[in-house]
N, C-alpha and C. Protein backbone atom coordinates (compact mmCIF):
# COMPACT_ATOMS: atom_id res chain seq x y z
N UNK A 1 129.79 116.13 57.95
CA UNK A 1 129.29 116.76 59.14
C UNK A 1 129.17 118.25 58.93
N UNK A 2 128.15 119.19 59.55
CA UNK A 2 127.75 120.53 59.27
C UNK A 2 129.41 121.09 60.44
N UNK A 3 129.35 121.86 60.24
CA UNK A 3 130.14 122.98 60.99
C UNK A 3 129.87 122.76 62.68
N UNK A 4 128.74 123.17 62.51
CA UNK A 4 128.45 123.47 64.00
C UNK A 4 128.31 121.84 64.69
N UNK A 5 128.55 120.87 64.65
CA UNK A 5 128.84 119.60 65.32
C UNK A 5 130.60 119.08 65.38
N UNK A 6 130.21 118.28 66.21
CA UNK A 6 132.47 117.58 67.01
C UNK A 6 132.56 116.84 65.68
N UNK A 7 133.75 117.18 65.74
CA UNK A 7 134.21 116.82 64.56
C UNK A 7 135.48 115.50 65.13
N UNK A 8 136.04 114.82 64.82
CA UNK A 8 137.02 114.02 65.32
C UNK A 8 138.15 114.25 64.95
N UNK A 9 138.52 115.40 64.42
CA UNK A 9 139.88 115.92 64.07
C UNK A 9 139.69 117.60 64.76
N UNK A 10 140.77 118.23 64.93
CA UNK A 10 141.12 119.67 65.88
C UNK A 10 141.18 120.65 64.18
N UNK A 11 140.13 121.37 64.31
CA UNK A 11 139.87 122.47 63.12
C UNK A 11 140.72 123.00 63.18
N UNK A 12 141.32 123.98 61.99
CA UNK A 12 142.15 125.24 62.08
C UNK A 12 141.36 126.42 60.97
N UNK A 13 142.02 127.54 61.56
CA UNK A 13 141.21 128.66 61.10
C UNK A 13 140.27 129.64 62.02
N UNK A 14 139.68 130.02 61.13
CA UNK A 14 138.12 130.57 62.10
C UNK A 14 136.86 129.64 62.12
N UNK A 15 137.53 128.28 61.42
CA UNK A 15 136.44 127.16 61.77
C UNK A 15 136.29 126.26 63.43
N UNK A 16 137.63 127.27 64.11
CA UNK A 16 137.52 126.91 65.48
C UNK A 16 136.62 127.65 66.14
N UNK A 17 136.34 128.47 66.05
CA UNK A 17 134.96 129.10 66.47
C UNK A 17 133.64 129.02 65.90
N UNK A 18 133.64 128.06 65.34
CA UNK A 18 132.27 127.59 64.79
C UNK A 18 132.17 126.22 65.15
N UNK A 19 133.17 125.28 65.61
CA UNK A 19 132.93 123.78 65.61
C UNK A 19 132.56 123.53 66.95
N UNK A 20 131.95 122.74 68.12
CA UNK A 20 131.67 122.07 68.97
C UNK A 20 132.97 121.08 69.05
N UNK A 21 133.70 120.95 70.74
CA UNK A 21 133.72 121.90 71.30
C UNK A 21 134.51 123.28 71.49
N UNK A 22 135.28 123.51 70.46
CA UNK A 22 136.17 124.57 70.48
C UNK A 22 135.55 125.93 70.85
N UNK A 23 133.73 126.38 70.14
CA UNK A 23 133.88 127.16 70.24
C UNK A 23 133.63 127.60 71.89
N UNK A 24 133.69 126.58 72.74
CA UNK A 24 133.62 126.78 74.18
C UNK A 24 135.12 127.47 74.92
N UNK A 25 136.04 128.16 73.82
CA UNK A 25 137.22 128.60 74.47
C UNK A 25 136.51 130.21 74.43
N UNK A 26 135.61 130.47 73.78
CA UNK A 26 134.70 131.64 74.21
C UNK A 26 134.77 132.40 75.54
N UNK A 27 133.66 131.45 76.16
CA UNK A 27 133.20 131.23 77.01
C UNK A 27 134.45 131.30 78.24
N UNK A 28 135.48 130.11 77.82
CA UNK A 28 136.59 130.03 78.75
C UNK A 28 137.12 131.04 79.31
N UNK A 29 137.89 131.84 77.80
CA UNK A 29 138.08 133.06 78.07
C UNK A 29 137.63 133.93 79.23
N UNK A 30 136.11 134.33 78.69
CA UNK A 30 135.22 135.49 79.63
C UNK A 30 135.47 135.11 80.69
N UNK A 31 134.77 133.92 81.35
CA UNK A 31 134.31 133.25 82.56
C UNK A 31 136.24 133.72 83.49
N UNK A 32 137.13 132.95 82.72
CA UNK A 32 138.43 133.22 83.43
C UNK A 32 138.71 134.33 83.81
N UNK A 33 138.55 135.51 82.54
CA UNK A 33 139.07 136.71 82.71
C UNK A 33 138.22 137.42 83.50
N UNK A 34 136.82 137.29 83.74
CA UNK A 34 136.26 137.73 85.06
C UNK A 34 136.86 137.83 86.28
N UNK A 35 137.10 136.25 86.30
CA UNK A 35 137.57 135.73 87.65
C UNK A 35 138.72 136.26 88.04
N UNK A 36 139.62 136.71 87.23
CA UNK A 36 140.70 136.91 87.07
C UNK A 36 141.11 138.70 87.61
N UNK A 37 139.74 139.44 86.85
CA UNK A 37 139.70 140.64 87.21
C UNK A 37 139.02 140.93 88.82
N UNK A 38 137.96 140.27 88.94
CA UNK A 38 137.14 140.22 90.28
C UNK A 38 138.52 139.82 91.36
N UNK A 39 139.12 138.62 91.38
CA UNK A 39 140.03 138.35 92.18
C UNK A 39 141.30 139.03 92.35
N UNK A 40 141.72 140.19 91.22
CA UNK A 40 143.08 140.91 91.06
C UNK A 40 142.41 142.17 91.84
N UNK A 41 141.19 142.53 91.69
CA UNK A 41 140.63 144.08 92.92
C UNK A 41 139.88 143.67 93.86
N UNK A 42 139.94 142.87 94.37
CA UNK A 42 139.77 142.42 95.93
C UNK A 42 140.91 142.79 96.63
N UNK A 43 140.73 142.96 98.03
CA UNK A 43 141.90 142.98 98.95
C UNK A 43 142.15 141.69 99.19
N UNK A 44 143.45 141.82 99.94
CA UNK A 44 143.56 140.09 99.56
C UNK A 44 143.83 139.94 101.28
N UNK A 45 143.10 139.55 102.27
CA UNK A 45 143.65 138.95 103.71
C UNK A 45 144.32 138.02 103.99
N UNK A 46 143.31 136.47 103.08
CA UNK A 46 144.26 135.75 103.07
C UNK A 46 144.75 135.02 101.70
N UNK A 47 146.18 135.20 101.86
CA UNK A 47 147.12 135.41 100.76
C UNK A 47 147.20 134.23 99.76
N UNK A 48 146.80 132.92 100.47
CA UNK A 48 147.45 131.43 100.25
C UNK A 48 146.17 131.35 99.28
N UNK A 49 144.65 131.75 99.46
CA UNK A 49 143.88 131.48 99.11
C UNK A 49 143.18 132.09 98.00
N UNK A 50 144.00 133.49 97.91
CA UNK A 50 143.15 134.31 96.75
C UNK A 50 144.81 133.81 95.69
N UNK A 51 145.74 133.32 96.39
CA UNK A 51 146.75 133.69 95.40
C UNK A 51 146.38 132.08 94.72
N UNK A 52 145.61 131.28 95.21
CA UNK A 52 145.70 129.80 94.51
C UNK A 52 144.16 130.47 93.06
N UNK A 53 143.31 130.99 93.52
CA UNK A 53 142.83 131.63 92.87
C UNK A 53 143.09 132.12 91.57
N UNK A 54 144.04 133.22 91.97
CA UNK A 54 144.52 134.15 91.06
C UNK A 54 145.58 132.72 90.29
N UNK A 55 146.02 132.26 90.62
CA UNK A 55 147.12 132.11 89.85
C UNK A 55 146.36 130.86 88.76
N UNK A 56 145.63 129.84 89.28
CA UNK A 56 144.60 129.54 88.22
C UNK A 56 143.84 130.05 87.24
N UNK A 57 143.51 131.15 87.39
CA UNK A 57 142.42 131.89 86.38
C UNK A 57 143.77 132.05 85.42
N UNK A 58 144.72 132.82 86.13
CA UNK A 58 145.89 133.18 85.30
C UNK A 58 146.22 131.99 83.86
N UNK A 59 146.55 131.05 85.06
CA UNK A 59 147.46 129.75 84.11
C UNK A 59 146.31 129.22 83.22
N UNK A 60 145.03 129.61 83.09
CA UNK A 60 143.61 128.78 82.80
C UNK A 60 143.62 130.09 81.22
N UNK A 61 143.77 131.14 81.93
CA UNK A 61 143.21 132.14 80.61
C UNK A 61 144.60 131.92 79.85
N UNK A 62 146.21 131.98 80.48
CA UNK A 62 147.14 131.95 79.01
C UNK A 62 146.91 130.64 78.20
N UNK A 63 146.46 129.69 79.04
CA UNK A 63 146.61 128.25 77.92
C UNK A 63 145.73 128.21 77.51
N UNK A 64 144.20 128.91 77.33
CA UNK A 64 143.39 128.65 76.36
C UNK A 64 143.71 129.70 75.69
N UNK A 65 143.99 130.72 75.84
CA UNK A 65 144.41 132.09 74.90
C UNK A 65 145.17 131.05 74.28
N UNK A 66 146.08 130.65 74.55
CA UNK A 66 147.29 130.08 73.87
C UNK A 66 146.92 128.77 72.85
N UNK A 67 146.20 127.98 73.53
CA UNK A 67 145.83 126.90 72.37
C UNK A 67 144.63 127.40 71.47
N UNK A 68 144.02 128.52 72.04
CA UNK A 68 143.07 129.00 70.92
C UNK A 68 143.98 129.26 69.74
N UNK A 69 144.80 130.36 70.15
CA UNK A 69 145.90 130.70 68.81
C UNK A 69 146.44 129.84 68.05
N UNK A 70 147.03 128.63 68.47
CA UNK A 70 147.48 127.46 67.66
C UNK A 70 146.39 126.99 67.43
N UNK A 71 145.18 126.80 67.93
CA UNK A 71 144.80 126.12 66.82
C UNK A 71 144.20 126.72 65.52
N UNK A 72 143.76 128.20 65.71
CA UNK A 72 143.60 129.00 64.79
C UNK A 72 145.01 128.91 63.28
N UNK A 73 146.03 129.11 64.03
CA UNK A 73 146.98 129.08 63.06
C UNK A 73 147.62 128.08 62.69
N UNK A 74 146.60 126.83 63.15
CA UNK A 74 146.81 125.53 62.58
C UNK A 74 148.51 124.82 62.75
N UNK A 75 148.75 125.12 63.91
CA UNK A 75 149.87 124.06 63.99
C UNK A 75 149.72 122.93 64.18
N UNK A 76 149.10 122.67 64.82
CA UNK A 76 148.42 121.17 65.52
C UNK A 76 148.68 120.24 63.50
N UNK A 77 148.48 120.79 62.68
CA UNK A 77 148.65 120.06 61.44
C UNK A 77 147.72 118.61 60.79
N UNK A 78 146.73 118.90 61.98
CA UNK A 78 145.96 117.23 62.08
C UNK A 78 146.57 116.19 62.67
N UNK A 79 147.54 116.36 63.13
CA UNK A 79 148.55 115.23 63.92
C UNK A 79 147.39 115.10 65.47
N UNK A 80 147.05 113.54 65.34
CA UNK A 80 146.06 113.07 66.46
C UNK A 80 147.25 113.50 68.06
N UNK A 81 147.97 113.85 68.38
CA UNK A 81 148.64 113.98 69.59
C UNK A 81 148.16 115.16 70.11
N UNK A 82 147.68 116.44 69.43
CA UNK A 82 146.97 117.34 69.60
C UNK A 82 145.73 117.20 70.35
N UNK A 83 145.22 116.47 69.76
CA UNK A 83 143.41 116.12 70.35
C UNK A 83 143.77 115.39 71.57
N UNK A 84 144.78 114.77 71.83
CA UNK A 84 145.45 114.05 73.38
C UNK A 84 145.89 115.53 74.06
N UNK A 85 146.46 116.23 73.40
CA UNK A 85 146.84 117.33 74.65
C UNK A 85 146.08 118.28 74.61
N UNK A 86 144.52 118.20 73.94
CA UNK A 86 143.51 119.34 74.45
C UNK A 86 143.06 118.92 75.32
N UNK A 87 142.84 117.03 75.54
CA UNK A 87 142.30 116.15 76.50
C UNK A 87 142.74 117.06 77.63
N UNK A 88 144.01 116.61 77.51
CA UNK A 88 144.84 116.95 78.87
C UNK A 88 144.85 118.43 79.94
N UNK A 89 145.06 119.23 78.61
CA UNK A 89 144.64 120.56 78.86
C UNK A 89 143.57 121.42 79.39
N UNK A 90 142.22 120.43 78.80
CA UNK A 90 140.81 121.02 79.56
C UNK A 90 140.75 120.02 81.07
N UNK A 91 141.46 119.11 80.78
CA UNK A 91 141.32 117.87 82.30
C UNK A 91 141.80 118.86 83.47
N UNK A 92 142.98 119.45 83.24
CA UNK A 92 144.07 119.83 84.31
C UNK A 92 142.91 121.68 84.32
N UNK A 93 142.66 121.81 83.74
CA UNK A 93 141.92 123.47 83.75
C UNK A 93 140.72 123.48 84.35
N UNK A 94 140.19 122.17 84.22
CA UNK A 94 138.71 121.62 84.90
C UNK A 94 139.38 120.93 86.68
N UNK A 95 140.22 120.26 86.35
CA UNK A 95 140.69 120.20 88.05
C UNK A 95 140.84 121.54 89.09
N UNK A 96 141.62 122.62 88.55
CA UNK A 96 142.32 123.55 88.70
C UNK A 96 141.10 124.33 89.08
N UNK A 97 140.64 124.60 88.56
CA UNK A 97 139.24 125.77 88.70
C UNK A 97 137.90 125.01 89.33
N UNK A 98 137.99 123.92 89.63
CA UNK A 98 136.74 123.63 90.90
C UNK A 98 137.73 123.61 91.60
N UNK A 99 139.04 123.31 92.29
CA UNK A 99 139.54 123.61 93.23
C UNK A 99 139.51 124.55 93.74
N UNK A 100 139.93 125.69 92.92
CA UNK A 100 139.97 127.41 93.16
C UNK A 100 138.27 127.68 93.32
N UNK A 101 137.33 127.27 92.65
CA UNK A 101 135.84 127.89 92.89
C UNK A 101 135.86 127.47 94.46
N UNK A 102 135.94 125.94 94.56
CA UNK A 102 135.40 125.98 96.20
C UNK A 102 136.19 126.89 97.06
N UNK A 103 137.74 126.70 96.39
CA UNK A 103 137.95 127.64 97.57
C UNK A 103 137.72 129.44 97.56
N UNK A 104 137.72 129.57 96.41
CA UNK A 104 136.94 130.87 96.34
C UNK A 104 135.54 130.84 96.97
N UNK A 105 134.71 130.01 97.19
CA UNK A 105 133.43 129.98 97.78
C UNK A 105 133.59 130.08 99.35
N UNK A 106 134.72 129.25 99.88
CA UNK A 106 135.05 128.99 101.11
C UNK A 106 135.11 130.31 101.91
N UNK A 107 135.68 131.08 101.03
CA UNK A 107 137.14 131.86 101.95
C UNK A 107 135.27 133.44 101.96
N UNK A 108 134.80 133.52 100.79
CA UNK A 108 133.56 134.26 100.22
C UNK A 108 132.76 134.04 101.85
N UNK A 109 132.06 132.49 102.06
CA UNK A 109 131.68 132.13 102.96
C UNK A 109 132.28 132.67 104.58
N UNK A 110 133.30 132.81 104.49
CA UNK A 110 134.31 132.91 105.40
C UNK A 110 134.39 134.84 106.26
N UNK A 111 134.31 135.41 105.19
CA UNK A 111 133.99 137.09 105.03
C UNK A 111 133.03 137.31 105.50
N UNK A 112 131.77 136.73 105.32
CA UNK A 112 130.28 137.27 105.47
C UNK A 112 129.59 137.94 106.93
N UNK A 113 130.87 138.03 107.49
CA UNK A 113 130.48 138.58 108.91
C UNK A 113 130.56 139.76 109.06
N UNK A 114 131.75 140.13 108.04
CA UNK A 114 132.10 141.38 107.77
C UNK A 114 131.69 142.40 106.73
N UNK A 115 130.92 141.39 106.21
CA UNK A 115 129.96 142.50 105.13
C UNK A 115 128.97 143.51 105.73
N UNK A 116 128.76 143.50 107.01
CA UNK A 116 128.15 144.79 107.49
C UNK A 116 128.55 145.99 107.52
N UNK A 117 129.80 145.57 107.36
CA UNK A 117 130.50 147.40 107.30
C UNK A 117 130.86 147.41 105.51
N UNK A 118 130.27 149.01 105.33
CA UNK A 118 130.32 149.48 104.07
C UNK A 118 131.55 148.85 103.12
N UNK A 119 132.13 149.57 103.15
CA UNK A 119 133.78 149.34 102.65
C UNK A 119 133.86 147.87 102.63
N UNK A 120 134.00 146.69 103.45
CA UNK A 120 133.63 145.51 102.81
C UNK A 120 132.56 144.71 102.15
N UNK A 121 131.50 145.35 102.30
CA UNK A 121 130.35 144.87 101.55
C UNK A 121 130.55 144.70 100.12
N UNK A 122 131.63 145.91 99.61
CA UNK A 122 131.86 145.97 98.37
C UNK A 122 132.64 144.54 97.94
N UNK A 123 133.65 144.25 98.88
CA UNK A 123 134.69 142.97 98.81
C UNK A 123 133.62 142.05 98.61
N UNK A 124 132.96 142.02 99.42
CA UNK A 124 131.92 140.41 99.98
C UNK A 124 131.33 140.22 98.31
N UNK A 125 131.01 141.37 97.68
CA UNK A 125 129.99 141.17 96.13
C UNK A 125 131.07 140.86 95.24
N UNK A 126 132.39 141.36 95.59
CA UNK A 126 133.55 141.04 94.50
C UNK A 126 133.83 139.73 94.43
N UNK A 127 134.02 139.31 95.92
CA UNK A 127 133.92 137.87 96.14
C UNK A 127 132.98 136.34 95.66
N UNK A 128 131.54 136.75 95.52
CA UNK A 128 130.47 136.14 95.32
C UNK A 128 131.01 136.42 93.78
N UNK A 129 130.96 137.47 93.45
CA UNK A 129 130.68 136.93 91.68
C UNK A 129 132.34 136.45 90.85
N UNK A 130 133.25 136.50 91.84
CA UNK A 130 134.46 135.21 91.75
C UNK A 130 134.04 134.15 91.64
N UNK A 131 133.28 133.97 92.89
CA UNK A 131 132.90 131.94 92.97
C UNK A 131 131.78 131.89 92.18
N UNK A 132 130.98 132.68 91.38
CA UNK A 132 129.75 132.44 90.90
C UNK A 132 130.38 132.02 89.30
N UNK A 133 131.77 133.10 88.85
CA UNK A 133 132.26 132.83 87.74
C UNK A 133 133.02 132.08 87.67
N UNK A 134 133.78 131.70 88.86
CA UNK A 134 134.50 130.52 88.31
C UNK A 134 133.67 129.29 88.61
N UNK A 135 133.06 128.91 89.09
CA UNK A 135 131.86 127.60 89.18
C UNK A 135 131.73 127.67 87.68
N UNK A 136 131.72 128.58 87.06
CA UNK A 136 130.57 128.86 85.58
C UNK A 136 131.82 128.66 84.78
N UNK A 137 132.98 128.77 85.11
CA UNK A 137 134.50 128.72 84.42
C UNK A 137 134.30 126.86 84.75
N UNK A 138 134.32 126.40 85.66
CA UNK A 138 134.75 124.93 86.02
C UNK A 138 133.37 124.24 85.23
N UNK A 139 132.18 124.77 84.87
CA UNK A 139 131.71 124.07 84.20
C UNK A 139 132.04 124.06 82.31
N UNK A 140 132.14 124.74 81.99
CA UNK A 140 132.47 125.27 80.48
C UNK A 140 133.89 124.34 80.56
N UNK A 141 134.67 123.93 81.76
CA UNK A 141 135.84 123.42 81.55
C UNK A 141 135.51 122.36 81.53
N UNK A 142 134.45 121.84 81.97
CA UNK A 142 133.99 120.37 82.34
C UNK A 142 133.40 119.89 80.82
N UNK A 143 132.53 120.26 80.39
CA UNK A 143 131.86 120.17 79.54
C UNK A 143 132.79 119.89 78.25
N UNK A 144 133.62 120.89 78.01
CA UNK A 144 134.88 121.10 76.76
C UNK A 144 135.38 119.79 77.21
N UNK A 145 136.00 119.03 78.36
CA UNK A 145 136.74 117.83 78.78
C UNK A 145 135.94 116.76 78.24
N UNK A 146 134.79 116.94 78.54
CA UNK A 146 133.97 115.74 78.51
C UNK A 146 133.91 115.38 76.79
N UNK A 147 133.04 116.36 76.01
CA UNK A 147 133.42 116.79 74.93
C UNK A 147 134.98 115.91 73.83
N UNK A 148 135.47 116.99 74.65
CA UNK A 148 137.16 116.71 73.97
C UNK A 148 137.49 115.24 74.00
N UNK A 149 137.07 114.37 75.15
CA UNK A 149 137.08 112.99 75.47
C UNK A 149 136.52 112.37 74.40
N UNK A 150 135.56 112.14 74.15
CA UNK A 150 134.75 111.92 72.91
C UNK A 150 135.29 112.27 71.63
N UNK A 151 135.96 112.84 71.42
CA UNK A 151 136.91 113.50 70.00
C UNK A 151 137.59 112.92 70.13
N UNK A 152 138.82 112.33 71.29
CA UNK A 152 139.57 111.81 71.10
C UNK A 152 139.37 109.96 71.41
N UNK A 153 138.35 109.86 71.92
CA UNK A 153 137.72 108.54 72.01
C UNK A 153 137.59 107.80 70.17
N UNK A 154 137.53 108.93 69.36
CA UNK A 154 137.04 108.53 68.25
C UNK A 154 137.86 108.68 67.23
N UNK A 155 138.66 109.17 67.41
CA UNK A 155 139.87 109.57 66.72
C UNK A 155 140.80 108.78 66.71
């Protein structure tokens, strides 16, 4: 198989950023750490809802930071239990972040009355490109799941 196609074993090296779907922890990254920044300089009104937010992007960007690194430094060792807990890992990150998008969309939706006055207009755009990036986070998570399923379907 070339590089750039799924491979049925979890690469190590810098061949994780060249293989399908790993090199979608890219993507993960950005999309999270957007969300992550957009949702940390917002004001926050209500608390329950930016904090389910925030604390997803959070737990979403250390565990792909984090399994990016292992798998770069190759612990995973080729042991198939790995390719079961990336399953798991993009499943629960893909649940996690369409939860948080809608409700980041919700609460976005929810503001728009108040975007007439200056000073929140700014919030209302901080808001929109939260739910615009994490939608775009919950798909890259979707995709890597679906993906990863198939790797380990075959494996």
């Amino acid at each position: 198989m070339s590089g750039a196609t799924s491979t049925t074993s979890l690469p190590s090296g810098l061949a994780v950023l060249t293989t399908f779907p790993d090199v979608l922890f890219i993507p993960e990254i950005i999309f999270g750490g957007l969300v992550w920044i957009l949702v940390a300089s917002s004001r926050v009104p209500e608390a329950i809802l930016q904090g389910w937010v925030m604390f997803v992007s959070v737990f979403c960007f250390v565990m792909t930071v984090s399994l990016l690194c292992l798998y770069i430094f190759g612990v995973h060792g080729g042991n198939s239990f790995w390719v079961t807990l990336d399953v798991i890992c993009h499943e629960t990150a893909a649940l996690f972040y369409l939860s948080a998008a809608v409700l980041e969309a919700y609460y976005t939706y929810s503001i728009r009355l108040l975007a007439v006055f200056p000073s929140e207009a700014i919030i209302y755009r901080e808001n929109i490109a939260a739910a615009v990036f994490a939608f775009l986070a919950t798909l890259v998570y979707v995709i890597h799941k679906v993906s990863s399923l198939l790797r380990w379907k075959a494996s």
